[in-house]
C-alpha atoms as a PDB file:
ATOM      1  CA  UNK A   1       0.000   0.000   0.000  1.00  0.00           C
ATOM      2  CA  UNK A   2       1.238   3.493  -1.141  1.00  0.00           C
ATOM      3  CA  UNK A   3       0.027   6.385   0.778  1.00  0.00           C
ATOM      4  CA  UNK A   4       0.163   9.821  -0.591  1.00  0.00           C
ATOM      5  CA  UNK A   5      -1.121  12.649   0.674  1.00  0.00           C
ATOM      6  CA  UNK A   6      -5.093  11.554   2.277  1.00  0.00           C
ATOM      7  CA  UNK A   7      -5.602   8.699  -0.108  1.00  0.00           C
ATOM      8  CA  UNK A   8      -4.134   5.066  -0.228  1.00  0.00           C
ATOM      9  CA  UNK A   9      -3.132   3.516  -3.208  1.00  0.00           C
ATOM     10  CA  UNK A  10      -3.698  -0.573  -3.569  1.00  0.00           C
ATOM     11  CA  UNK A  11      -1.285  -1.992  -5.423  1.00  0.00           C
ATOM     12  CA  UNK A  12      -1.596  -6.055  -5.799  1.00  0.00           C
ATOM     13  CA  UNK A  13       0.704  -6.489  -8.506  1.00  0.00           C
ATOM     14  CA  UNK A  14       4.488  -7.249  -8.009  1.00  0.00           C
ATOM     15  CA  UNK A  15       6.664  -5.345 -11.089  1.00  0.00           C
ATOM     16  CA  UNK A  16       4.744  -2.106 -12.072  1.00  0.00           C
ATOM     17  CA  UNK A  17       5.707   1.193 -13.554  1.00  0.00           C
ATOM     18  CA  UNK A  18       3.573   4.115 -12.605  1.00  0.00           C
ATOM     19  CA  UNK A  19       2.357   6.933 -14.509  1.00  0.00           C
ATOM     20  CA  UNK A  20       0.764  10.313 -13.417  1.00  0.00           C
ATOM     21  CA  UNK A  21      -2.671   9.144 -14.909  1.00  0.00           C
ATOM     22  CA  UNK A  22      -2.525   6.501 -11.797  1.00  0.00           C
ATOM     23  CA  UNK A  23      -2.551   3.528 -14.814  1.00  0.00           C
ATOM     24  CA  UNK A  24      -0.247   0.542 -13.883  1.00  0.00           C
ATOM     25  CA  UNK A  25       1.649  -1.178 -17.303  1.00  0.00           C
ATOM     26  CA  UNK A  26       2.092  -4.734 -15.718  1.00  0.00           C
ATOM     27  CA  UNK A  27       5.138  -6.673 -17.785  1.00  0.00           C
ATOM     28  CA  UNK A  28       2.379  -8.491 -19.503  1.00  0.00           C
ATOM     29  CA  UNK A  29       1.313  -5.251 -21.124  1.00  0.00           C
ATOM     30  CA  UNK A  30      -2.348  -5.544 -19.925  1.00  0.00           C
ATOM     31  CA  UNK A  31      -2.997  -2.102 -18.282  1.00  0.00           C
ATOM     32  CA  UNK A  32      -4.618  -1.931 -14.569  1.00  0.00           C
ATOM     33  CA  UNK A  33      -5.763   1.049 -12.913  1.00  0.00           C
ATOM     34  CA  UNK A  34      -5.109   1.771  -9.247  1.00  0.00           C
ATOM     35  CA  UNK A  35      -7.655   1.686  -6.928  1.00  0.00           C
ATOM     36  CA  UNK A  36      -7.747   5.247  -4.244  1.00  0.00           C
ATOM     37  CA  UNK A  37      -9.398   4.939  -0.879  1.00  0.00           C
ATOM     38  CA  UNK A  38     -10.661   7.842   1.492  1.00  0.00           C
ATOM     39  CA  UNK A  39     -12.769   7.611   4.272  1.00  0.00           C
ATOM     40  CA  UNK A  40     -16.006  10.204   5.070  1.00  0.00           C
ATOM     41  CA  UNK A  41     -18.262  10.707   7.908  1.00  0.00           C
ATOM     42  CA  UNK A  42     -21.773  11.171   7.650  1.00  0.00           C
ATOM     43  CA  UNK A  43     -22.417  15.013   9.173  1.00  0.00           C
ATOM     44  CA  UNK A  44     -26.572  15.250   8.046  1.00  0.00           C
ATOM     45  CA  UNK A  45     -28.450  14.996  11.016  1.00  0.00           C
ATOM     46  CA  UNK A  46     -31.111  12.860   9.505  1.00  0.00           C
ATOM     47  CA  UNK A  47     -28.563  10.821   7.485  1.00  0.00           C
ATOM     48  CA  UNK A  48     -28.421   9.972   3.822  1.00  0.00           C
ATOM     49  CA  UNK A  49     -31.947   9.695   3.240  1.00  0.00           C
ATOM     50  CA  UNK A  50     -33.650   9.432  -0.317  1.00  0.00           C
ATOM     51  CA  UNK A  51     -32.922  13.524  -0.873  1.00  0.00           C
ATOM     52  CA  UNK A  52     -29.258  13.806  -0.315  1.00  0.00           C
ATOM     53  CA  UNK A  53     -28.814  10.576  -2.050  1.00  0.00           C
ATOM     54  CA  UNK A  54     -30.352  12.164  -5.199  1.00  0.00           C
ATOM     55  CA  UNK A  55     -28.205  14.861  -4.702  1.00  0.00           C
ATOM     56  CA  UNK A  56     -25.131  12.529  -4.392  1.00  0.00           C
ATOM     57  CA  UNK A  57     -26.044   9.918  -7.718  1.00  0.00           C
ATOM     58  CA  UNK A  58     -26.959  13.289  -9.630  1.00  0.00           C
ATOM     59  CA  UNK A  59     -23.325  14.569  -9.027  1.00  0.00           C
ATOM     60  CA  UNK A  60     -21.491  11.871  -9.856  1.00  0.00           C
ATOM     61  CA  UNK A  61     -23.484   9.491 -11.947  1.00  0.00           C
ATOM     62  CA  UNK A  62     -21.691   9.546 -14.686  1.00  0.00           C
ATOM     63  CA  UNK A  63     -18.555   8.687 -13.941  1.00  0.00           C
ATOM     64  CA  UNK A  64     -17.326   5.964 -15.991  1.00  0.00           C
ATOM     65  CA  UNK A  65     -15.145   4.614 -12.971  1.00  0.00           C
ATOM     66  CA  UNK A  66     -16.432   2.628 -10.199  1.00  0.00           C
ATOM     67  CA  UNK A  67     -17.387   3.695  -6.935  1.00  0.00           C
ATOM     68  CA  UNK A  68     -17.555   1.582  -3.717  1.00  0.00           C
ATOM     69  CA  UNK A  69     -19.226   2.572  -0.364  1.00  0.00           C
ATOM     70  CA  UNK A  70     -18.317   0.124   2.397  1.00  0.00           C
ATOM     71  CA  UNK A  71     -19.363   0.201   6.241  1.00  0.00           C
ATOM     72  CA  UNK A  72     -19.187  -2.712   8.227  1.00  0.00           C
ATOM     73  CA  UNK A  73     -19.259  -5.748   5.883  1.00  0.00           C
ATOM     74  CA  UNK A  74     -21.261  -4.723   3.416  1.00  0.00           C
ATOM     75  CA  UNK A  75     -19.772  -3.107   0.334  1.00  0.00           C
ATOM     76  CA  UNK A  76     -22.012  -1.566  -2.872  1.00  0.00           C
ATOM     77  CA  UNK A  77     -21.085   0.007  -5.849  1.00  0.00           C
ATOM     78  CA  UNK A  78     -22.337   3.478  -5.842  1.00  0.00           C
ATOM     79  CA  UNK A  79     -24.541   3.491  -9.179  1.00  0.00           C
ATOM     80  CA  UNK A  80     -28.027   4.335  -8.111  1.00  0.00           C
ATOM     81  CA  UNK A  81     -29.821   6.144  -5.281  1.00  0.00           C
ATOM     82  CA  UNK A  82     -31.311   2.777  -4.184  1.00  0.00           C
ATOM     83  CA  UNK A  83     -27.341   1.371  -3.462  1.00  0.00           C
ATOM     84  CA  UNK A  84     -26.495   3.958  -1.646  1.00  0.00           C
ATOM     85  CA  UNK A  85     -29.839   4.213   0.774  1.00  0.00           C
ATOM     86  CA  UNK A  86     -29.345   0.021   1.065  1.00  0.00           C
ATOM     87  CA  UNK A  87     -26.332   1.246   3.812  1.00  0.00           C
ATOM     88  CA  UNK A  88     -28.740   3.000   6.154  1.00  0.00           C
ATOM     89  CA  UNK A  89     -25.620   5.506   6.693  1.00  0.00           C
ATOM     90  CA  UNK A  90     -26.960   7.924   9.473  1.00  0.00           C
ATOM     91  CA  UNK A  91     -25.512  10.601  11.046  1.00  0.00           C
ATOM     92  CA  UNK A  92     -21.866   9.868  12.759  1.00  0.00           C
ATOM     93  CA  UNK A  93     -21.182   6.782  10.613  1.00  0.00           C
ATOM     94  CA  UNK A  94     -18.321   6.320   8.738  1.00  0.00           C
ATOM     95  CA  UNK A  95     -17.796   5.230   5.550  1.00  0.00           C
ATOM     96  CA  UNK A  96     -14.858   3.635   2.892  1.00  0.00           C
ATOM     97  CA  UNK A  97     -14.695   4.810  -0.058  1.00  0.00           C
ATOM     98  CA  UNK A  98     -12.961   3.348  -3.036  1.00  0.00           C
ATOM     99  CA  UNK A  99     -12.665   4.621  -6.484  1.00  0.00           C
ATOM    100  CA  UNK A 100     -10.853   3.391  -9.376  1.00  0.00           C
ATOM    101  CA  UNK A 101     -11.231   5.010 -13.184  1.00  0.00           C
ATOM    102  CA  UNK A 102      -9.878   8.096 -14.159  1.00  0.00           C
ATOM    103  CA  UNK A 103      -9.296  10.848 -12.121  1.00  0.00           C
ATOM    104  CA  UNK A 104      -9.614   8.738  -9.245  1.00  0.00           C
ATOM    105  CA  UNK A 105      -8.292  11.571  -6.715  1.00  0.00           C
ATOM    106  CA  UNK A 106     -10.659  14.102  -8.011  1.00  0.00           C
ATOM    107  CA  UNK A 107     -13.713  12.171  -7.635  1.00  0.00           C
ATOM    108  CA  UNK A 108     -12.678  10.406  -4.023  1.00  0.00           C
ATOM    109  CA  UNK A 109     -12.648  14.069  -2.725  1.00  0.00           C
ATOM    110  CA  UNK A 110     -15.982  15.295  -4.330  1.00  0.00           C
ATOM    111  CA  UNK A 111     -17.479  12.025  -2.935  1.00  0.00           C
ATOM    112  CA  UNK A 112     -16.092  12.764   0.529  1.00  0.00           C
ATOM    113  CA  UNK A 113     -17.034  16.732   0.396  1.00  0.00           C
ATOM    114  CA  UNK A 114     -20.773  14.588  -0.814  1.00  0.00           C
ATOM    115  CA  UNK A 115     -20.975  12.518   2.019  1.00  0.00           C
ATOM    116  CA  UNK A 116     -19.838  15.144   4.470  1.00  0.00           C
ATOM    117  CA  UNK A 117     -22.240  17.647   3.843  1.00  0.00           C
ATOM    118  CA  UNK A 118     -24.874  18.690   5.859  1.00  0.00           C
ATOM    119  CA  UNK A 119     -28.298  19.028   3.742  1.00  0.00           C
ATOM    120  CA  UNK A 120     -30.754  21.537   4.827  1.00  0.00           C
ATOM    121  CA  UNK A 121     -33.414  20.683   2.581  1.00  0.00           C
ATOM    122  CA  UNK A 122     -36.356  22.949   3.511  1.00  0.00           C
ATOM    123  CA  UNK A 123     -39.556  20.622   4.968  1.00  0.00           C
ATOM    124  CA  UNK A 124     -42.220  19.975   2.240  1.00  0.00           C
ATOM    125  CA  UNK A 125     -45.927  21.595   2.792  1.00  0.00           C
END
């Protein structure tokens, strides 16, 4: 494991050459991306309910990476409001995240700021 800055690289290949775009050329020539991992706790007092979740799946929906939420022992890939809500995540949780695809710093910190946020939504009449 390489640690730079607030993320953590996985590495589980043995000869490697890096490159700034975080792809791995193993000696067999197939290319491998690296896999960055941050870590977020959940600041909404009511929790990631079905609003913030919307919120969360409209901002980064389409990224072609993929996107894994784990807490406890349960891990999902982050494609759809209804994976995300299928953690329960409530307020003072905290949550892995794992990204891998382009950009994977970039996105691992927008998912963080995401999950961090506190969401004021005003109360429907």
């Amino acid at each position: 494991m390489i640690l730079s800055s607030n993320f953590a690289y996985k590495i589980t290949i043995n000869r490697f050459f890096c490159f700034p775009s975080g792809t791995v050329i193993i000696n067999s020539g197939i290319l491998k991306s690296i896999m960055i991992k941050g870590k977020a706790i959940i600041n909404n007092n009511a929790g990631i309910h079905v609003r913030p979740s919307g919120v969360i799946i409209g901002e980064i929906g389409t990224y072609k990476g993929e996107i894994l939420f784990s807490i406890n022992d349960t891990t999902v890939e982050l494609t759809s409001v209804m994976s995300l809500l299928t953690l329960g995540l409530m307020k003072g949780d905290e949550v892995e995240i794992s990204v891998t695809g382009s950009d994977e710093e970039k996105i691992c910190t927008k998912v963080k700021e995401l999950m961090e946020r506190i969401y004021d939504f005003p109360p429907r009449q």
